[in-house]
N, C-alpha and C. Protein backbone atom coordinates (compact mmCIF):
# COMPACT_ATOMS: atom_id res chain seq x y z
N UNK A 1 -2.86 1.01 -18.44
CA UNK A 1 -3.33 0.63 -17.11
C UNK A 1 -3.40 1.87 -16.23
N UNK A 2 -4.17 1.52 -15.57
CA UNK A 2 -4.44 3.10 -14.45
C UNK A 2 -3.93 2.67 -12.97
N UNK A 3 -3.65 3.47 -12.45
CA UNK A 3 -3.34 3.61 -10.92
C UNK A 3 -4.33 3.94 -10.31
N UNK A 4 -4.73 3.36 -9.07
CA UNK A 4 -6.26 4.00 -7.94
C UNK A 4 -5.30 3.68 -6.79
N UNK A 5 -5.81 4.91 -5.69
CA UNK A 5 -5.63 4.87 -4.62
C UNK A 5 -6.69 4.87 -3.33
N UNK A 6 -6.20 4.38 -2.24
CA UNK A 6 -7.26 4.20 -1.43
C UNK A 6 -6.47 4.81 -0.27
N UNK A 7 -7.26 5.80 0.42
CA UNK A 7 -6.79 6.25 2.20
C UNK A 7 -7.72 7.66 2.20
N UNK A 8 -6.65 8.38 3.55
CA UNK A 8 -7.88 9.06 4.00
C UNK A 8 -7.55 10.40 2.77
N UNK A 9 -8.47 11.24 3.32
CA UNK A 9 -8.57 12.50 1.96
C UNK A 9 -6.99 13.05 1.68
N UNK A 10 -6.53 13.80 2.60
CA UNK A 10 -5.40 14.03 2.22
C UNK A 10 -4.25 13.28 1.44
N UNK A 11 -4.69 12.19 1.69
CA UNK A 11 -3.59 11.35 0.64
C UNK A 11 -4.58 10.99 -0.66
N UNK A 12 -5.41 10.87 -0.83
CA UNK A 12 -6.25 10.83 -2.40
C UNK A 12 -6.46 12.02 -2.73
N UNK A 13 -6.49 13.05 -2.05
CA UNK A 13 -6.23 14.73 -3.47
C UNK A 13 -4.96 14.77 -3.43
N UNK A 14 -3.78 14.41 -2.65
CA UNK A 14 -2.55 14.63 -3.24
C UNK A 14 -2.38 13.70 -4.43
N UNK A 15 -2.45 12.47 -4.59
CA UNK A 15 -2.15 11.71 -5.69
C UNK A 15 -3.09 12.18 -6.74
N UNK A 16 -4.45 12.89 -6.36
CA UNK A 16 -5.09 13.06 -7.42
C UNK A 16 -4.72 14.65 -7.93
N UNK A 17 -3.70 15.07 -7.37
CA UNK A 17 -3.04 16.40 -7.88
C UNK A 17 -1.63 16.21 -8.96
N UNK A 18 -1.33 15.00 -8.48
CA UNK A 18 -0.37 13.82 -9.00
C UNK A 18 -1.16 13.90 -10.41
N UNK A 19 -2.15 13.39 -10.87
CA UNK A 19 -2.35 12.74 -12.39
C UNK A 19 -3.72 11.34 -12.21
N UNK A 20 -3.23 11.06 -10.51
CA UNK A 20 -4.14 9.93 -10.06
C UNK A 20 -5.71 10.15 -10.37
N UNK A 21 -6.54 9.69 -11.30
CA UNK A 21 -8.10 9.91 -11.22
C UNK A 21 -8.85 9.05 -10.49
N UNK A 22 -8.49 7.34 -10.33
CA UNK A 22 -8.84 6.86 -9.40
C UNK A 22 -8.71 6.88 -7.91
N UNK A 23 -9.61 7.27 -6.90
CA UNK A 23 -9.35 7.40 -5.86
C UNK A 23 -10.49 6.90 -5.05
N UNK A 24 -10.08 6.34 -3.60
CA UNK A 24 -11.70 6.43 -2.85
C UNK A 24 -11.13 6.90 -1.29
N UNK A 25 -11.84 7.63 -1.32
CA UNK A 25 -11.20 8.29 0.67
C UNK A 25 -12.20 7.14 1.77
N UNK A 26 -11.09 6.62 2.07
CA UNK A 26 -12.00 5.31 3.02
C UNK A 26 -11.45 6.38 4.62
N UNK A 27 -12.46 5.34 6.00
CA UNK A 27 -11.68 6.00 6.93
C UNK A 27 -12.13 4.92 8.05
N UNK A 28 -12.59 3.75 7.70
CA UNK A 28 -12.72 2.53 8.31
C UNK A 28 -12.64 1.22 7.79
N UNK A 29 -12.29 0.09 8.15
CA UNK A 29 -11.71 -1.21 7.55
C UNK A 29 -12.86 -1.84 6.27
N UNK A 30 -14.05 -1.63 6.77
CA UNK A 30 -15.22 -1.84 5.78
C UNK A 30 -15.11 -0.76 4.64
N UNK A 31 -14.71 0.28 4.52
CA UNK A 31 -14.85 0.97 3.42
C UNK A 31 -13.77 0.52 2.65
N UNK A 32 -12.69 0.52 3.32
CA UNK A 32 -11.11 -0.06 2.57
C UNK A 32 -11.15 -1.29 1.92
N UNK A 33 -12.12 -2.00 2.84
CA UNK A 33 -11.91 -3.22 1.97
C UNK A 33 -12.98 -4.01 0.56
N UNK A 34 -13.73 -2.82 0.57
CA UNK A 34 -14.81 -2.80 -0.52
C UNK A 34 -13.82 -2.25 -1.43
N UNK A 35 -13.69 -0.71 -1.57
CA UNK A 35 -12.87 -0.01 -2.05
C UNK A 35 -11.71 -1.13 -2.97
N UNK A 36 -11.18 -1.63 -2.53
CA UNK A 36 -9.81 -2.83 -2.41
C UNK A 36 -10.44 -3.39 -3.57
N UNK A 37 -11.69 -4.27 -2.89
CA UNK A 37 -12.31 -5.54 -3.81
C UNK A 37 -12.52 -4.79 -5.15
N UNK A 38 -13.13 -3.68 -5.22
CA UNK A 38 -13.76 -2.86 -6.51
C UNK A 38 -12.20 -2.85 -7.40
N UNK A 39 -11.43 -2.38 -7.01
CA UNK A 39 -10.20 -2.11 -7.74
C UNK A 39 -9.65 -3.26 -7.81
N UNK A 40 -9.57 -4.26 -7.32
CA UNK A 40 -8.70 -5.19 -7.42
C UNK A 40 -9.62 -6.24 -8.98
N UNK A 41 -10.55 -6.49 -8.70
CA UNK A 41 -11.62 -6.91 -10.00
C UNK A 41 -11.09 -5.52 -11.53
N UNK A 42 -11.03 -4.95 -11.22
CA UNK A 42 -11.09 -3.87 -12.21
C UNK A 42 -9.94 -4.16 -13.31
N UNK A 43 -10.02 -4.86 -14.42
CA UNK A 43 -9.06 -5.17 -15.37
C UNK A 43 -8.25 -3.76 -15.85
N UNK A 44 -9.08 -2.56 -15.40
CA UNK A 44 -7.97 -1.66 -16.08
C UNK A 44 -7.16 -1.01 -14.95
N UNK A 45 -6.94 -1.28 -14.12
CA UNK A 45 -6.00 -0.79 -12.72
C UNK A 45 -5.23 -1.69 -12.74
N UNK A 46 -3.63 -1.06 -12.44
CA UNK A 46 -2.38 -1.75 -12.63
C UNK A 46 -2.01 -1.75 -11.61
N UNK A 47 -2.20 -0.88 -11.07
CA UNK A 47 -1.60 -0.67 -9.26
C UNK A 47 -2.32 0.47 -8.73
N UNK A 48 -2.45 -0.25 -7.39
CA UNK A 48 -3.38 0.21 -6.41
C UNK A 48 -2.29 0.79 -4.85
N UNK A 49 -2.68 1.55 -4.65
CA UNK A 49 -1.71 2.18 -3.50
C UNK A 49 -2.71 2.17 -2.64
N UNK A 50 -2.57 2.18 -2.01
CA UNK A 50 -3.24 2.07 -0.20
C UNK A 50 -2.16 2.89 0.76
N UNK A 51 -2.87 3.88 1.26
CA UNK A 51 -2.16 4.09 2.60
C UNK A 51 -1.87 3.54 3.40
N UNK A 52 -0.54 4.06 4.27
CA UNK A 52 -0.35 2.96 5.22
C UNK A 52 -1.17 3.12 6.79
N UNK A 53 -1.80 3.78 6.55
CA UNK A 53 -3.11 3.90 7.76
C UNK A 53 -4.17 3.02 7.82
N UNK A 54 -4.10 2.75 6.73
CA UNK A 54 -5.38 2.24 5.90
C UNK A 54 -5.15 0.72 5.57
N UNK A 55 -3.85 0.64 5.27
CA UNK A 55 -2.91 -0.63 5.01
C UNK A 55 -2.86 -1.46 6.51
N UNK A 56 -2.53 -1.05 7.37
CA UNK A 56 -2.88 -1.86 8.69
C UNK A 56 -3.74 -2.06 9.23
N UNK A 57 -5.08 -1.14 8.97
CA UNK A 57 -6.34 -2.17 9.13
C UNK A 57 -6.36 -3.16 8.35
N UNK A 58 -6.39 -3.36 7.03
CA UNK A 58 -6.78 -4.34 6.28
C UNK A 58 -5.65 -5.54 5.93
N UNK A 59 -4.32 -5.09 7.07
CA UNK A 59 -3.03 -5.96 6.21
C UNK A 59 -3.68 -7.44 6.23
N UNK A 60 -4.26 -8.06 6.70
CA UNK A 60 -4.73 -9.70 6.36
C UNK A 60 -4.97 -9.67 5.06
N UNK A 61 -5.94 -8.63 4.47
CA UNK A 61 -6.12 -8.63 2.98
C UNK A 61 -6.04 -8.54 2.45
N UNK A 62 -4.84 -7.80 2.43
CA UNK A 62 -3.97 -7.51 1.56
C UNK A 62 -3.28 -8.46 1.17
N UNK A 63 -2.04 -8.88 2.08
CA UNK A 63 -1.61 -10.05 2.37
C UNK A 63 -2.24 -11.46 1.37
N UNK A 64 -3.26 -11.40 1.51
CA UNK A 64 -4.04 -12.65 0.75
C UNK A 64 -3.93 -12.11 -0.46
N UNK A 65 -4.26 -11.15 -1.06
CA UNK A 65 -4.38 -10.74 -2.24
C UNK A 65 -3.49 -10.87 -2.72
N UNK A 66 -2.37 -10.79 -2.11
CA UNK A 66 -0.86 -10.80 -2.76
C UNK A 66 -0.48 -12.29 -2.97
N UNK A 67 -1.06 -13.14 -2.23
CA UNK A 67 -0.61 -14.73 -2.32
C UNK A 67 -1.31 -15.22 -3.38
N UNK A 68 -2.69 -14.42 -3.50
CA UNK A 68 -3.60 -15.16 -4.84
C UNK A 68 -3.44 -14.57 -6.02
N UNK A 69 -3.02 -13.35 -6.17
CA UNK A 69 -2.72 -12.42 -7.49
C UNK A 69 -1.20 -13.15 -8.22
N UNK A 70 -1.37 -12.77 -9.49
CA UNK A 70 -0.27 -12.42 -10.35
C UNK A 70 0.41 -11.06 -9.83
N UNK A 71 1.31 -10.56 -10.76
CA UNK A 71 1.67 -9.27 -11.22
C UNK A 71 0.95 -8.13 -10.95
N UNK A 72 -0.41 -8.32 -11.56
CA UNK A 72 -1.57 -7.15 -11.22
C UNK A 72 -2.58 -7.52 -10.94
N UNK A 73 -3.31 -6.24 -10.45
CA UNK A 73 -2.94 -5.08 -10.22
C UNK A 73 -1.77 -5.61 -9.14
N UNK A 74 -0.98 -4.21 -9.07
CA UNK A 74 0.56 -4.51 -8.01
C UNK A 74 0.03 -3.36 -6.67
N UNK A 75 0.16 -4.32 -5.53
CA UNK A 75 -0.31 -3.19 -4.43
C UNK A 75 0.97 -2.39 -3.44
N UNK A 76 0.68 -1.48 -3.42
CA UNK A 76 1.62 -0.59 -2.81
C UNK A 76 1.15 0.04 -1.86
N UNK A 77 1.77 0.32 -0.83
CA UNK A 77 1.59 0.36 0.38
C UNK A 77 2.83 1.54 0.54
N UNK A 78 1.73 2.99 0.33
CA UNK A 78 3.07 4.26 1.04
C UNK A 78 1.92 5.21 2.08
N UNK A 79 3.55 5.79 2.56
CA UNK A 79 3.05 7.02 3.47
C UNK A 79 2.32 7.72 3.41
N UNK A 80 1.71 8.43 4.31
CA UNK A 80 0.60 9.70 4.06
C UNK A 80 1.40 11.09 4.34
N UNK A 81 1.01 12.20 4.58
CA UNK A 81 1.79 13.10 4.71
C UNK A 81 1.79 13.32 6.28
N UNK A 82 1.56 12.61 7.46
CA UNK A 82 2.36 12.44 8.61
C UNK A 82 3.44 11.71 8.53
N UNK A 83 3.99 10.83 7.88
CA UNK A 83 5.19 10.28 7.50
C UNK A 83 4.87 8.83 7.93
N UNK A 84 5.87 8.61 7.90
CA UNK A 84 6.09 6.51 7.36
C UNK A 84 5.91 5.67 8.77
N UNK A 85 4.50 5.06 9.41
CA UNK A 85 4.39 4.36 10.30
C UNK A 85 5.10 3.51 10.47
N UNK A 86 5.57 3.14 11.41
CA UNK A 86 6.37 1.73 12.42
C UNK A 86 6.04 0.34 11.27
N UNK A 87 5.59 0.32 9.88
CA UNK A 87 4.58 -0.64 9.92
C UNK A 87 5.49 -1.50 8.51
N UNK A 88 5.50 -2.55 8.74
CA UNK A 88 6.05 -3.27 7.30
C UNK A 88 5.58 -4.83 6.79
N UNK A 89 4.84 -4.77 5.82
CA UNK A 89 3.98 -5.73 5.25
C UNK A 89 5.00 -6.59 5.08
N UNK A 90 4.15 -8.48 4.63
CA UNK A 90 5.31 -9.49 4.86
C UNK A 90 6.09 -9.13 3.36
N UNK A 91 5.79 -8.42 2.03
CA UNK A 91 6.29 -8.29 0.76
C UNK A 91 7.80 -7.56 0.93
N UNK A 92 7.40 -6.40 1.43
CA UNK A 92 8.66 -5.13 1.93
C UNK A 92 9.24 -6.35 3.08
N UNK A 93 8.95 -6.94 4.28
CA UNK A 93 9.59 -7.77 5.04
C UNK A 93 10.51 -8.53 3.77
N UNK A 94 10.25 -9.86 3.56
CA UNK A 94 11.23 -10.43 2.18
C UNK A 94 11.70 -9.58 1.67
N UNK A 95 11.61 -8.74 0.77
CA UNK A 95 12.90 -8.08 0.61
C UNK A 95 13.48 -7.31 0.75
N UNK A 96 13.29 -7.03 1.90
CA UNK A 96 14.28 -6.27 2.88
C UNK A 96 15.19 -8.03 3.40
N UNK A 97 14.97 -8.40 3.42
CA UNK A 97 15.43 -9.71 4.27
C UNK A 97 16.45 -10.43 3.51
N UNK A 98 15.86 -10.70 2.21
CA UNK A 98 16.69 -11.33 0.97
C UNK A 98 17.57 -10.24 0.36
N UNK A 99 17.20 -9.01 0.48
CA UNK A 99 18.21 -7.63 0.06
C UNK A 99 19.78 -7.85 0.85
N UNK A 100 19.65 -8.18 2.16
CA UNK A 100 20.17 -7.87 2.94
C UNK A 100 20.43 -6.72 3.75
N UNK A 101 19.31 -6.12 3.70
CA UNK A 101 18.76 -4.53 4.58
C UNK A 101 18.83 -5.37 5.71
N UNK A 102 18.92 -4.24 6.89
CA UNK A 102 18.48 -4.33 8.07
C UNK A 102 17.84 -2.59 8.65
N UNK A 103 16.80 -2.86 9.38
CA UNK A 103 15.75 -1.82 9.86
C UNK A 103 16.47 -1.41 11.09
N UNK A 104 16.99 -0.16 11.15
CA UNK A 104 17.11 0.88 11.69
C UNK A 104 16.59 1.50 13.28
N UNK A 105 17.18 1.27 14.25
CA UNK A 105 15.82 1.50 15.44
C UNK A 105 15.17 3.15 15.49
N UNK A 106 15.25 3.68 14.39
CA UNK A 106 14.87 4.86 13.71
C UNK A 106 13.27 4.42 13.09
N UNK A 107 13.29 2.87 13.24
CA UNK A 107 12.67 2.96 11.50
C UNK A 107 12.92 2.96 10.19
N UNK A 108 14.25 3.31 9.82
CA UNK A 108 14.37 3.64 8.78
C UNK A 108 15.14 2.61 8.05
N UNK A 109 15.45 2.10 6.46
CA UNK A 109 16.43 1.32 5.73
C UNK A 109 17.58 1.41 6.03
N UNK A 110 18.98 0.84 6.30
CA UNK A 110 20.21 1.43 6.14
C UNK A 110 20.82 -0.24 5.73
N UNK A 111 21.62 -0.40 5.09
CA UNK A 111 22.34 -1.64 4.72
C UNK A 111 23.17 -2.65 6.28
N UNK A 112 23.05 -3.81 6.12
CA UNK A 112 23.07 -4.15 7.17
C UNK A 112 24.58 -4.92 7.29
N UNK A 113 25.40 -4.51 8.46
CA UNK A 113 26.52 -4.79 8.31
C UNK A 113 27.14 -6.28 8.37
N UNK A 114 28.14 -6.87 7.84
CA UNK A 114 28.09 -8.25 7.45
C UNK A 114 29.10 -8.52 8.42
């Protein structure tokens, strides 16, 4: 199975410096979400990463994708190299929730005290 990523350039030549060959540099909600559809149909992509720039325009569709999919492709949702937006999809929400994490007014993970 292959990995494709979707966001803006700097984060698809880094993953594609990574090993990543699938990539598409989107930089508006219509490109992302073509991009998305193409890979998500694609029987040989296992997981699809999306930036998280890129991930909050399209979180509705994501979101859906995740309620109608199996297993795969598995979507992932990381940082770009400005670092980790304010932003957390309902998947990372559950389990962070069922983990028993609690979010940080940093932003950040830290275990949540009982």
């Amino acid at each position: 199975m292959k990995i494709a990523v979707i966001g803006e350039e700097s984060v698809v030549r880094g993953f594609a410096l990574a090993g990543v060959r699938e990539g598409t540099v989107v930089s508006d909600p219509d490109g992302a979400e073509g991009a998305f559809e193409r890979y998500q149909e694609d029987p040989s992509i296992g997981v699809i990463i999306v930036h998280d720039r890129i991930g909050l325009r399209i979180e509705e569709r994501l979101e859906k994708a995740r309620r109608e999919r199996k297993a795969f492709p598995m979507i992932v949702v990381c940082p770009g190299p400005e670092g980790r937006l304010p932003y957390e999809d309902a998947f990372t929400r559950s389990v962070r929730i069922l983990s028993g994490f609690g979010k940080s007014q940093l932003g950040g993970v830290h275990e949540s005290k009982r």
